[in-house]
PDB file of N, CA and C in Angstrom:
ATOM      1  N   UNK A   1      -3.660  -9.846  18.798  1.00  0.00           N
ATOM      2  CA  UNK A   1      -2.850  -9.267  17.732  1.00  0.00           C
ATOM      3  C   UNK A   1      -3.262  -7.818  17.510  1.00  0.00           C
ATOM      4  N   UNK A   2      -2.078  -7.165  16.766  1.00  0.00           N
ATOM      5  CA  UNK A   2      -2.313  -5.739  16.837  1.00  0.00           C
ATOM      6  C   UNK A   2      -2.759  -5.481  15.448  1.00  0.00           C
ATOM      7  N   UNK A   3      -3.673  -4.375  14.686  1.00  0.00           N
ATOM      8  CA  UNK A   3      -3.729  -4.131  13.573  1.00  0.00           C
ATOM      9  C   UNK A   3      -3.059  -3.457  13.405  1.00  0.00           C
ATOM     10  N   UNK A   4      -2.612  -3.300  11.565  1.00  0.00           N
ATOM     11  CA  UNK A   4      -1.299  -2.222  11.310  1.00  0.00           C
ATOM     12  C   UNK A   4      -1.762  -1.441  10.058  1.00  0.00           C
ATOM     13  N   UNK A   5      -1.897  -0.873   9.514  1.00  0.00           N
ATOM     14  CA  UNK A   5      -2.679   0.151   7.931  1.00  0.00           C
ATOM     15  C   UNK A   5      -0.996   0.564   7.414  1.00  0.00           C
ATOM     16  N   UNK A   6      -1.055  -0.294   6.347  1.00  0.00           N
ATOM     17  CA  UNK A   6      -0.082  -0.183   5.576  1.00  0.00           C
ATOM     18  C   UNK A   6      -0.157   0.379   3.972  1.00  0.00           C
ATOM     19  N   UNK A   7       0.299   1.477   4.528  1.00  0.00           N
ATOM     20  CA  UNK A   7       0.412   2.840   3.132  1.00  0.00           C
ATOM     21  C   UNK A   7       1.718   2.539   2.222  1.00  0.00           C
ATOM     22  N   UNK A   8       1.243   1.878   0.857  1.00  0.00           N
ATOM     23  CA  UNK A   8       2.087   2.109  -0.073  1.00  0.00           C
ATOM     24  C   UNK A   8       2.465   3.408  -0.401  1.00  0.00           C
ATOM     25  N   UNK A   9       3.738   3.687  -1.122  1.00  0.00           N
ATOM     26  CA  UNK A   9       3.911   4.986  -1.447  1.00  0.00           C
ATOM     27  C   UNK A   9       5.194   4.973  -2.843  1.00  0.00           C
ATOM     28  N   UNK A  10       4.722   5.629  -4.027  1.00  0.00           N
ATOM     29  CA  UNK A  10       5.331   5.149  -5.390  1.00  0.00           C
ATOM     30  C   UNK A  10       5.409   6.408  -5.906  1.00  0.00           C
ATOM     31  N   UNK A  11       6.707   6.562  -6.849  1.00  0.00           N
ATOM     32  CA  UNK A  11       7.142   7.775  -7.572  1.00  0.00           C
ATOM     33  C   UNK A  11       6.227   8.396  -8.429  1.00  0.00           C
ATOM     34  N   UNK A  12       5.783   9.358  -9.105  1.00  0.00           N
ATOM     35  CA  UNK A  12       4.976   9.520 -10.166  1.00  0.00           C
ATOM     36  C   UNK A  12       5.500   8.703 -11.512  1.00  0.00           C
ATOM     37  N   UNK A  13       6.584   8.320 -11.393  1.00  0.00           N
ATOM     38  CA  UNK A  13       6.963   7.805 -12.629  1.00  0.00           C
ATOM     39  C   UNK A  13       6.300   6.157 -12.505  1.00  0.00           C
ATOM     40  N   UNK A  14       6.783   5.382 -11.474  1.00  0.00           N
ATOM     41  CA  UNK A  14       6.064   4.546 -11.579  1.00  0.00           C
ATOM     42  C   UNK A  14       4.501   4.222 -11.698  1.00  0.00           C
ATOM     43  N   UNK A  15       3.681   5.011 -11.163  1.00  0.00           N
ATOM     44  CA  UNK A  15       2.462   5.522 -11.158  1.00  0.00           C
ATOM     45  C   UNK A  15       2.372   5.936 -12.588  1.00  0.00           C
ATOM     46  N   UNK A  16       2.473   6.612 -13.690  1.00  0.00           N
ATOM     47  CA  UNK A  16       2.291   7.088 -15.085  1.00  0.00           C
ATOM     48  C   UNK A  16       2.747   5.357 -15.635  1.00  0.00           C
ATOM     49  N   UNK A  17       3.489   4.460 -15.172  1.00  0.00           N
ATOM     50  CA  UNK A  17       4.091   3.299 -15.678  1.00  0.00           C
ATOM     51  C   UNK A  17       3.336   2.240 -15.564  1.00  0.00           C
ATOM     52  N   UNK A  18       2.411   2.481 -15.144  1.00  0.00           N
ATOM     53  CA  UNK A  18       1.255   1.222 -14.632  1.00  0.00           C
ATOM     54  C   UNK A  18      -0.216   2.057 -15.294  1.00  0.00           C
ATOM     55  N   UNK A  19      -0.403   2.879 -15.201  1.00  0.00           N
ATOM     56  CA  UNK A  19      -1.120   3.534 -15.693  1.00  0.00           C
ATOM     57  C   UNK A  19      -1.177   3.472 -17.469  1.00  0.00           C
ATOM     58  N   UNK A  20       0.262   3.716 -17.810  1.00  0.00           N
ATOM     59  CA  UNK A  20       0.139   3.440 -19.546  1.00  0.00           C
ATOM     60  C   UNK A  20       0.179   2.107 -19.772  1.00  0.00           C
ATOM     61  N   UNK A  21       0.585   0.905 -18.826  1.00  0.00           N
ATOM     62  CA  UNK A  21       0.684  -0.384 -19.125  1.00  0.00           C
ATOM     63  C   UNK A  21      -0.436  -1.513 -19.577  1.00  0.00           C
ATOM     64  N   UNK A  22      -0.235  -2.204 -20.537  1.00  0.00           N
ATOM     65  CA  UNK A  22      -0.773  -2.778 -21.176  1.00  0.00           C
ATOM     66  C   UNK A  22      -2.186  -3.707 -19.877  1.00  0.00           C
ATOM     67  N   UNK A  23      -3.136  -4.626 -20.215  1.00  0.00           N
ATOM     68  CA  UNK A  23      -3.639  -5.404 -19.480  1.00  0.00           C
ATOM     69  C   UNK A  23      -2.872  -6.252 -18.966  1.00  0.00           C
ATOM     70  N   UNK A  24      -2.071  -7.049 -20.053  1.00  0.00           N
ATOM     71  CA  UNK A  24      -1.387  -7.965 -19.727  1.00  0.00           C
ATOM     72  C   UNK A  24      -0.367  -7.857 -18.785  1.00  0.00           C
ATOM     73  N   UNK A  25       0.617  -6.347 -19.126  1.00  0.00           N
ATOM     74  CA  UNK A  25       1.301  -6.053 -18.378  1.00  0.00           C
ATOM     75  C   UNK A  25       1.014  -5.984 -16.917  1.00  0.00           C
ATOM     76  N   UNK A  26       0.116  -5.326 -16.936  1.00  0.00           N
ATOM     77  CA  UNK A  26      -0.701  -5.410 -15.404  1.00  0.00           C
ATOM     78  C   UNK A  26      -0.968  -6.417 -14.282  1.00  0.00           C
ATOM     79  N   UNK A  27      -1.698  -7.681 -15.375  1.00  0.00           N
ATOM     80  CA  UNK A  27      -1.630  -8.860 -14.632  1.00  0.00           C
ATOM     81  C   UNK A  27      -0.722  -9.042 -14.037  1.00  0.00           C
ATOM     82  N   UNK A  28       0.649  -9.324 -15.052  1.00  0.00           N
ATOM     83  CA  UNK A  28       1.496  -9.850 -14.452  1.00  0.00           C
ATOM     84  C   UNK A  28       2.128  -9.224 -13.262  1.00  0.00           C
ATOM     85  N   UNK A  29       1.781  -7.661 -13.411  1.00  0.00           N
ATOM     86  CA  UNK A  29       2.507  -6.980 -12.307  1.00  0.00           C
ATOM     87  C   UNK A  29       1.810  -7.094 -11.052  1.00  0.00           C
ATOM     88  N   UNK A  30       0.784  -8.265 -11.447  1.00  0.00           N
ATOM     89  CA  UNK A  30      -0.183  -8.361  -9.706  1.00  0.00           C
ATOM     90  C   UNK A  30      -0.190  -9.381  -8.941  1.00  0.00           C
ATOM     91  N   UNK A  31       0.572 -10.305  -9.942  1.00  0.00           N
ATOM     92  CA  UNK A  31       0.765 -11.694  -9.812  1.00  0.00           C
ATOM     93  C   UNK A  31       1.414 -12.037  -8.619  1.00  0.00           C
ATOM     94  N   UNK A  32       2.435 -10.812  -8.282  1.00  0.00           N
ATOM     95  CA  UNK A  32       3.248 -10.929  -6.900  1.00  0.00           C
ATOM     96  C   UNK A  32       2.592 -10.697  -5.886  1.00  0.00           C
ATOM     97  N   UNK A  33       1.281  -9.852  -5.988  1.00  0.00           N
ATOM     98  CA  UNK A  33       1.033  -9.485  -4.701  1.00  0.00           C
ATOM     99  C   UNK A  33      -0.047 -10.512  -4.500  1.00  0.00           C
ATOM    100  N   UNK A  34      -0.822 -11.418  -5.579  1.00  0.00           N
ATOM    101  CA  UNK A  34      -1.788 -12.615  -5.195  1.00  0.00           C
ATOM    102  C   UNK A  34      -0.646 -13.536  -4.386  1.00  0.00           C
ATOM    103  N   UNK A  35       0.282 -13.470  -4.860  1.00  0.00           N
ATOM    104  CA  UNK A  35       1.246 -14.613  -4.182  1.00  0.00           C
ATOM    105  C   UNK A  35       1.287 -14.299  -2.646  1.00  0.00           C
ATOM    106  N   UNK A  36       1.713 -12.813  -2.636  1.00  0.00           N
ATOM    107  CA  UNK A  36       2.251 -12.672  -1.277  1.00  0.00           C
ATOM    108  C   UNK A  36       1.015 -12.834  -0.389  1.00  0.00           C
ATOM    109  N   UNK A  37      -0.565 -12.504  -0.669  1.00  0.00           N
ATOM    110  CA  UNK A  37      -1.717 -12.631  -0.445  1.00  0.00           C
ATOM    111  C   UNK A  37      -1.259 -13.906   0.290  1.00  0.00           C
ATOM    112  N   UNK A  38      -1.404 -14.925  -0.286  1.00  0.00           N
ATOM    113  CA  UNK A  38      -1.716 -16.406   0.082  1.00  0.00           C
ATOM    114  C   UNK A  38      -0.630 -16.664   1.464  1.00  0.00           C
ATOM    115  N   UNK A  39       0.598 -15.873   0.908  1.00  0.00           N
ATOM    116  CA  UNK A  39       1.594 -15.890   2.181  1.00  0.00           C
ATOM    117  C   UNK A  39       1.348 -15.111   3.578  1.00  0.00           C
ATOM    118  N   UNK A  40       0.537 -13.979   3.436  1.00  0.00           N
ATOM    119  CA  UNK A  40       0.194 -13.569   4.504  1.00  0.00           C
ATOM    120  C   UNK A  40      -0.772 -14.231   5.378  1.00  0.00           C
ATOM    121  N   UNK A  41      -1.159 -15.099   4.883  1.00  0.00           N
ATOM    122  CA  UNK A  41      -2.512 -15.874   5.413  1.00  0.00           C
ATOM    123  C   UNK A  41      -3.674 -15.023   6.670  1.00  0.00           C
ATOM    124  N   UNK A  42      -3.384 -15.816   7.582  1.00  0.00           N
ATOM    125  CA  UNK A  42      -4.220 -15.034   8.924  1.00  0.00           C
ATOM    126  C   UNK A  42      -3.509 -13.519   9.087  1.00  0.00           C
ATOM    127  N   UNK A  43      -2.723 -13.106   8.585  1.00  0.00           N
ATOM    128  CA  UNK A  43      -2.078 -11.717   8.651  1.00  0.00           C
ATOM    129  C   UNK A  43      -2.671 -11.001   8.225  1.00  0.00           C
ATOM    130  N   UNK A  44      -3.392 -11.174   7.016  1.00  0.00           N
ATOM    131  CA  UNK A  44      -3.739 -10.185   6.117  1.00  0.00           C
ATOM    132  C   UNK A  44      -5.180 -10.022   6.105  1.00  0.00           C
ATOM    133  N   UNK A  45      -5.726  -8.546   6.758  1.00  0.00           N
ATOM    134  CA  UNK A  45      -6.587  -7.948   7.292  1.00  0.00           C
ATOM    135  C   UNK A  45      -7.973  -7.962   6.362  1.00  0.00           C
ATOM    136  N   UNK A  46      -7.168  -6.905   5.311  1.00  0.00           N
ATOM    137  CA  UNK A  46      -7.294  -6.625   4.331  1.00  0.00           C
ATOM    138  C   UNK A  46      -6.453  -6.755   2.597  1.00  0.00           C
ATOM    139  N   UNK A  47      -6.549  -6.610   2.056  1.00  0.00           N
ATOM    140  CA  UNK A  47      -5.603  -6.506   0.719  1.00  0.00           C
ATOM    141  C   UNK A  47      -6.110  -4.904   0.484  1.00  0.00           C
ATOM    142  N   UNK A  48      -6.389  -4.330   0.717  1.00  0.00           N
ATOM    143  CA  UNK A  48      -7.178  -2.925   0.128  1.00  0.00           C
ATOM    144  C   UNK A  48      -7.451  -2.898  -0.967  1.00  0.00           C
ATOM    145  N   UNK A  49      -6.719  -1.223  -1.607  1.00  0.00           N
ATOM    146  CA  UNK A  49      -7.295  -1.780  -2.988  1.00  0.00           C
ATOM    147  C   UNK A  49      -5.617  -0.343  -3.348  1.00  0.00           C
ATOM    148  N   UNK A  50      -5.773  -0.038  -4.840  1.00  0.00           N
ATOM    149  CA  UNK A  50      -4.969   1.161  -5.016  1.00  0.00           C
ATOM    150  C   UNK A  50      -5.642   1.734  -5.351  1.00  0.00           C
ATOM    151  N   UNK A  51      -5.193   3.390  -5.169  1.00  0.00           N
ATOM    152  CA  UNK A  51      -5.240   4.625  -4.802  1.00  0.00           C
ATOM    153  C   UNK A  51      -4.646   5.434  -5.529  1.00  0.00           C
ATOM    154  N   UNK A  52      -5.837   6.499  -5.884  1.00  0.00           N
ATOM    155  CA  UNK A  52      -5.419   7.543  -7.058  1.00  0.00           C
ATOM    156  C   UNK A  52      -5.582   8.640  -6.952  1.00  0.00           C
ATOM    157  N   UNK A  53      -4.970   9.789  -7.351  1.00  0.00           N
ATOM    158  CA  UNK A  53      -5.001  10.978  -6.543  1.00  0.00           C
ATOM    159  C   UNK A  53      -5.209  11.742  -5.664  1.00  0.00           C
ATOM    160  N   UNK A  54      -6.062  12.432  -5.026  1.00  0.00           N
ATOM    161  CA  UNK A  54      -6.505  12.737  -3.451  1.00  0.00           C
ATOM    162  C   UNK A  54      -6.739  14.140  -3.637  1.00  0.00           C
ATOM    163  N   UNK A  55      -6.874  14.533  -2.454  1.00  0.00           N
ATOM    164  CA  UNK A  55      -7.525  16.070  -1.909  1.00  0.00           C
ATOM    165  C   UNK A  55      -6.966  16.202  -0.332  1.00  0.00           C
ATOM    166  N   UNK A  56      -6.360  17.203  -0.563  1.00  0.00           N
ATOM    167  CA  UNK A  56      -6.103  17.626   0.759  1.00  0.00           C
ATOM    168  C   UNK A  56      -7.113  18.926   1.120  1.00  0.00           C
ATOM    169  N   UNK A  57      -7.726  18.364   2.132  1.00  0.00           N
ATOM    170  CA  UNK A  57      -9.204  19.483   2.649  1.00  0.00           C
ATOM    171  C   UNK A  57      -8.827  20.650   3.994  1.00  0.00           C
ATOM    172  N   UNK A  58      -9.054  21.462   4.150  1.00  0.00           N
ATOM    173  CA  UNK A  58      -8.760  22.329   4.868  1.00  0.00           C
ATOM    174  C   UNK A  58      -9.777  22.611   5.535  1.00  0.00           C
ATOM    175  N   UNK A  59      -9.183  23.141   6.768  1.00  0.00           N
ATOM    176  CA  UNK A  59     -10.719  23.461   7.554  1.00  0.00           C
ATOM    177  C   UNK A  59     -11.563  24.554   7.221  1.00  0.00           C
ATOM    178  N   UNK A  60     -11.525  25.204   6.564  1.00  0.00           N
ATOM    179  CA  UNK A  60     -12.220  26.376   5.542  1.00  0.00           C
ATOM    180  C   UNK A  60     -12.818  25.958   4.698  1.00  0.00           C
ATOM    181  N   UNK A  61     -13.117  24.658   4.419  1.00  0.00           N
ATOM    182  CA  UNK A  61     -13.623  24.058   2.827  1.00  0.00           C
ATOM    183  C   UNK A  61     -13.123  24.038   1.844  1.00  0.00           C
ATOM    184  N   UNK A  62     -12.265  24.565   1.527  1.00  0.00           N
ATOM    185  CA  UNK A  62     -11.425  24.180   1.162  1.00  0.00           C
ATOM    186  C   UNK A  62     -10.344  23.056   0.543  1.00  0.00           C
ATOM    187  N   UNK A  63     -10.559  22.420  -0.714  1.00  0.00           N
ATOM    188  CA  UNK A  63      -9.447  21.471  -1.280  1.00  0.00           C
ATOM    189  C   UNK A  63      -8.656  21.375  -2.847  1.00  0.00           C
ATOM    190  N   UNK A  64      -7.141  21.006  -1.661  1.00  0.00           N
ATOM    191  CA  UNK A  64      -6.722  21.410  -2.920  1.00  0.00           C
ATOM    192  C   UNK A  64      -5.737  19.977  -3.245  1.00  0.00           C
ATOM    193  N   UNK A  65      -5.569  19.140  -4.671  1.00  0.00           N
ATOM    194  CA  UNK A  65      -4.725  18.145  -4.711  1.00  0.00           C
ATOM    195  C   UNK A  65      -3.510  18.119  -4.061  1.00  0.00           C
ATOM    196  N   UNK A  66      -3.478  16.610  -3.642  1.00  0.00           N
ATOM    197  CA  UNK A  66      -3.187  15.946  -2.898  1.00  0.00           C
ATOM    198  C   UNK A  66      -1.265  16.147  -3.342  1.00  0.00           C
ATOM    199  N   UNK A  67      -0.292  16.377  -2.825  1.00  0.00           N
ATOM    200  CA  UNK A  67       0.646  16.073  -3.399  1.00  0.00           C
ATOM    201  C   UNK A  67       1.477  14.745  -2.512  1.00  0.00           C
ATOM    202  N   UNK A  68       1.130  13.887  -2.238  1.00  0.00           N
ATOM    203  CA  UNK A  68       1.344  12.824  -1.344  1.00  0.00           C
ATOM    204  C   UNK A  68       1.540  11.392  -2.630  1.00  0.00           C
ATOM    205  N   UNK A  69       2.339  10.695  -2.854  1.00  0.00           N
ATOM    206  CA  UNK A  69       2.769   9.715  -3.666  1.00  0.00           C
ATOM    207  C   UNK A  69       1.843   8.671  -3.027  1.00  0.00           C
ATOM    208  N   UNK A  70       0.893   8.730  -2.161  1.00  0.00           N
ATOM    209  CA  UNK A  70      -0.077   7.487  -1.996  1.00  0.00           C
ATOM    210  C   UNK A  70      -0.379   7.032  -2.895  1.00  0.00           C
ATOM    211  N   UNK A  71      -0.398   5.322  -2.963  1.00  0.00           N
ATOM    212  CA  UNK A  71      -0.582   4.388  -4.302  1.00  0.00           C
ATOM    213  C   UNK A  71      -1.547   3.318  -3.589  1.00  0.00           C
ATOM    214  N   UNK A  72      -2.006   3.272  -2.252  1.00  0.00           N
ATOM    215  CA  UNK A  72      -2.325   2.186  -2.067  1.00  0.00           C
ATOM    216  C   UNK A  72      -2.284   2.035  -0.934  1.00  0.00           C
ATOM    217  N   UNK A  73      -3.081   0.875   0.098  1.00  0.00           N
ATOM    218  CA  UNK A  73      -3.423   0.673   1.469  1.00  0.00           C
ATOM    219  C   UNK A  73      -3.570  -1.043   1.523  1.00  0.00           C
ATOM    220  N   UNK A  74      -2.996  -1.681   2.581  1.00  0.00           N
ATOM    221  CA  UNK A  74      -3.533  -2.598   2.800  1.00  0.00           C
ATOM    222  C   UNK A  74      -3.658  -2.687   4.520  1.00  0.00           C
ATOM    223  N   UNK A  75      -4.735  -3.604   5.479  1.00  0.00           N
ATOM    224  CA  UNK A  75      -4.527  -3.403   6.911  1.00  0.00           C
ATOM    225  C   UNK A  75      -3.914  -5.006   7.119  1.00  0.00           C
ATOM    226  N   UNK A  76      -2.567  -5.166   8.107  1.00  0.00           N
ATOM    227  CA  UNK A  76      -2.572  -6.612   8.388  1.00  0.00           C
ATOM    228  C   UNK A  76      -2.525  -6.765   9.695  1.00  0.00           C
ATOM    229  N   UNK A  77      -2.441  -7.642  10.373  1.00  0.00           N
ATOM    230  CA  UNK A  77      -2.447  -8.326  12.087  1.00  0.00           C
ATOM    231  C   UNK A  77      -0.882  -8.650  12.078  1.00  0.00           C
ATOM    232  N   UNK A  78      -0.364  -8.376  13.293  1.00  0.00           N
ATOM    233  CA  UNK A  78       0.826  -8.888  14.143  1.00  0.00           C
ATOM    234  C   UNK A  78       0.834  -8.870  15.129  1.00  0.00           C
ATOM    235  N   UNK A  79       1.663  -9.634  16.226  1.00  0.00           N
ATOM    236  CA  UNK A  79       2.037  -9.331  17.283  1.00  0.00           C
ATOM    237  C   UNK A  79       2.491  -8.455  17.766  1.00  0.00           C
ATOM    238  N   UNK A  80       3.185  -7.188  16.600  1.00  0.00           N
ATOM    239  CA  UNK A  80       3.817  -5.747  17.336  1.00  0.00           C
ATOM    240  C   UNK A  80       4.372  -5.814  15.766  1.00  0.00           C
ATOM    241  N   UNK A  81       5.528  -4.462  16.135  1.00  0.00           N
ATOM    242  CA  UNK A  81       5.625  -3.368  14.892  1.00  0.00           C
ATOM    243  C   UNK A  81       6.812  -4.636  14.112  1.00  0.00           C
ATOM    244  N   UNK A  82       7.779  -5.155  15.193  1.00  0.00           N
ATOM    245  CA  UNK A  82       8.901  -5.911  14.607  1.00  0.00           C
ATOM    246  C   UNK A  82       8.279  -7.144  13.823  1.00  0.00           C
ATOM    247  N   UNK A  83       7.202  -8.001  14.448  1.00  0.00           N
ATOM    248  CA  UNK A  83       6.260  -8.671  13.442  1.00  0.00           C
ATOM    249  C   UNK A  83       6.069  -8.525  12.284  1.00  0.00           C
ATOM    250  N   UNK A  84       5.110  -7.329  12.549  1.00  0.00           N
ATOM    251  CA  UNK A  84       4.502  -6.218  10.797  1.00  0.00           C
ATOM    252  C   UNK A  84       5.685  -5.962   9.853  1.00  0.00           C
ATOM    253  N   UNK A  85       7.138  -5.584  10.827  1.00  0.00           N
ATOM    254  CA  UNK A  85       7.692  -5.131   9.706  1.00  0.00           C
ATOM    255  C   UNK A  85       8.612  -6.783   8.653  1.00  0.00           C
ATOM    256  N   UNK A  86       8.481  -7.787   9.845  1.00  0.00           N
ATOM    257  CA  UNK A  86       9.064  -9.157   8.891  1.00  0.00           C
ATOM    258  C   UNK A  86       7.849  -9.366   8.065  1.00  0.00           C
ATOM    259  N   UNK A  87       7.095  -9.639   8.322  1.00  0.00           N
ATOM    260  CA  UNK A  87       5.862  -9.768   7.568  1.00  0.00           C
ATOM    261  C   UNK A  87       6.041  -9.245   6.322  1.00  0.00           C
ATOM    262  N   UNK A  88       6.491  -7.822   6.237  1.00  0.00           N
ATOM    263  CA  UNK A  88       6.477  -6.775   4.941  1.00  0.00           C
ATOM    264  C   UNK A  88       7.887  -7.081   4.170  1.00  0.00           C
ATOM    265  N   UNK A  89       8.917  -7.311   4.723  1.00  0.00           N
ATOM    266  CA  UNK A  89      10.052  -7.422   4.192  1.00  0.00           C
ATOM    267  C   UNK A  89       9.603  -8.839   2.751  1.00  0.00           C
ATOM    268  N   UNK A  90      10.502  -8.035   2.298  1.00  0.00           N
ATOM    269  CA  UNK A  90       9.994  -8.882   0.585  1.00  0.00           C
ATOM    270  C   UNK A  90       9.172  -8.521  -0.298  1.00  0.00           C
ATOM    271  N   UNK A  91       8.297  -7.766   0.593  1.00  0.00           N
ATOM    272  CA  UNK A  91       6.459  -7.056  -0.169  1.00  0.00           C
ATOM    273  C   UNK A  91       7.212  -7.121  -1.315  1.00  0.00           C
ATOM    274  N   UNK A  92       6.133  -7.069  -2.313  1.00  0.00           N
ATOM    275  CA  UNK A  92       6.112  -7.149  -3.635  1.00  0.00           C
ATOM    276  C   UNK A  92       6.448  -5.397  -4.156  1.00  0.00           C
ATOM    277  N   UNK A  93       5.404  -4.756  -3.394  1.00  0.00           N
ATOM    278  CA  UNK A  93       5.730  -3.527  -3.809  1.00  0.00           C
ATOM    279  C   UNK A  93       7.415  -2.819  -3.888  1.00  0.00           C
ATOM    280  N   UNK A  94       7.910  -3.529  -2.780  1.00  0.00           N
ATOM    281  CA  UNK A  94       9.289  -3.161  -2.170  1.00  0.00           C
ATOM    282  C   UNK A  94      10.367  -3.177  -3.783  1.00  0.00           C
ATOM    283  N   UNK A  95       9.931  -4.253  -4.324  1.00  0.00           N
ATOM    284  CA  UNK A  95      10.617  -4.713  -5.517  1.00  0.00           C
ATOM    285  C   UNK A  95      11.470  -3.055  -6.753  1.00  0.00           C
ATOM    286  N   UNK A  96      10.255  -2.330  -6.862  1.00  0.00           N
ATOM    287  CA  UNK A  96      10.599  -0.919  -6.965  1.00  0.00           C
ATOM    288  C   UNK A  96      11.419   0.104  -6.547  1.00  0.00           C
ATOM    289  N   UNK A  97      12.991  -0.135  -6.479  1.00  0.00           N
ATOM    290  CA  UNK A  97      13.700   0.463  -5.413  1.00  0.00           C
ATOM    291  C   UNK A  97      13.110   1.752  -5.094  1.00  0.00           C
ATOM    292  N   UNK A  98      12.362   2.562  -5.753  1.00  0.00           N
ATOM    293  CA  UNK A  98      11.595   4.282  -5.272  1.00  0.00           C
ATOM    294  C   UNK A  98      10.656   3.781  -4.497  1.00  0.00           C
ATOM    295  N   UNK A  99       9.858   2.786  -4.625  1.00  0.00           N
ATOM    296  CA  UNK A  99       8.562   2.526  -3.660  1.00  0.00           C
ATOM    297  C   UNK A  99       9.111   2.731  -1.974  1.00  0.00           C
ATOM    298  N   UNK A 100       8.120   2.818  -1.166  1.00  0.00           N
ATOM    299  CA  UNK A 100       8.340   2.762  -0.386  1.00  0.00           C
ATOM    300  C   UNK A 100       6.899   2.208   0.979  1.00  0.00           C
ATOM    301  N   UNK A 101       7.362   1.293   1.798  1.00  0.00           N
ATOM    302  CA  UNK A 101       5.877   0.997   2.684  1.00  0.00           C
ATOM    303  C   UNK A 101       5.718   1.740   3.870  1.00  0.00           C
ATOM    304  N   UNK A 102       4.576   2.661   4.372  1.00  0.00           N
ATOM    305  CA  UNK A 102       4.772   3.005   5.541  1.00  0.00           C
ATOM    306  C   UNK A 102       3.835   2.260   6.557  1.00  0.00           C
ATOM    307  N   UNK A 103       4.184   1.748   7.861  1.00  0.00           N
ATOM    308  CA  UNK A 103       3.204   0.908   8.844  1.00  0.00           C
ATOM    309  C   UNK A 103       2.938   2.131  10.223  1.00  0.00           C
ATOM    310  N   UNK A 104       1.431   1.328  10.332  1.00  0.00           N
ATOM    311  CA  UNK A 104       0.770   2.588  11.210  1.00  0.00           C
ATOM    312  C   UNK A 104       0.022   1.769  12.132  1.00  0.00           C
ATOM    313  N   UNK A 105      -0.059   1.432  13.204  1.00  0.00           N
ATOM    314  CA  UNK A 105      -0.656   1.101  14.096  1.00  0.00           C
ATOM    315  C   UNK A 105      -2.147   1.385  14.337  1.00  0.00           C
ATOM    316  N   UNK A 106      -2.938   0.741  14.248  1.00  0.00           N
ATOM    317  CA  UNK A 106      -4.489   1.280  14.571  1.00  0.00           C
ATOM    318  C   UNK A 106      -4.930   1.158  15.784  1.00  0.00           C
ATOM    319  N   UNK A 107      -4.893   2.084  16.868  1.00  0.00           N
ATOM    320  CA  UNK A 107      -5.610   1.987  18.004  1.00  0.00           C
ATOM    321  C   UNK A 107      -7.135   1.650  18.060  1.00  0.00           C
ATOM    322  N   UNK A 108      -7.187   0.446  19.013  1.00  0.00           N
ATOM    323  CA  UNK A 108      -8.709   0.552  19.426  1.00  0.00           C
ATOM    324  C   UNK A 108      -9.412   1.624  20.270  1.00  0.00           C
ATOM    325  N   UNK A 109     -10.262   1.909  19.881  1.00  0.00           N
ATOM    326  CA  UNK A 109     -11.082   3.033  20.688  1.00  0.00           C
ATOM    327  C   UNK A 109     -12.308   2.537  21.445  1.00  0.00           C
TER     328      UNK A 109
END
């Protein structure tokens, strides 16, 4: 099986929306992705974790914030990209019509 690094990616609005949201609110908004957890079974690499602002570094030393809507990473296993991408169809995150998932292939070295 192939590994795949799967980059969430969310509006600032939704991001400020989870951010002001209650605990409770929260839970519940995670509740989908424990679910989908259990559904990915042997798929799922990793769960990562989410992701909050960034730095974009320059080769001068240089850094300056990140303007990239990254929210989040998880790595999963498939047989190839058409796999990874049934696998993802449904994601929880997807639910957000602005969200968006990007899949990346990890070469072995």
């Amino acid at each position: 099986m192939n590994k795949y690094l799967v980059i969430y990616h969310a509006p600032v609005s939704a991001v400020k929306a989870m951010a002001s949201a209650t605990d409770e609110e929260k839970a519940a908004a995670m509740q989908p992705w424990f679910a989908w957890k259990e559904e990915m079974g042997e798929h799922l690499l990793d769960m990562g974790s989410p992701l909050f602002g960034g730095l974009k570094l320059n080769d001068n030393g240089t850094a300056v914030a990140s303007q990239k809507e990254v929210t989040g990473y998880s790595m999963i296993q498939a047989a190839s990209y058409d796999q990874a991408k049934e696998l993802l169809i449904g994601h929880p995150h997807l639910r957000n019509g602005a969200c968006e998932i990007e899949v990346h292939e990890a070469i072995s070295m």
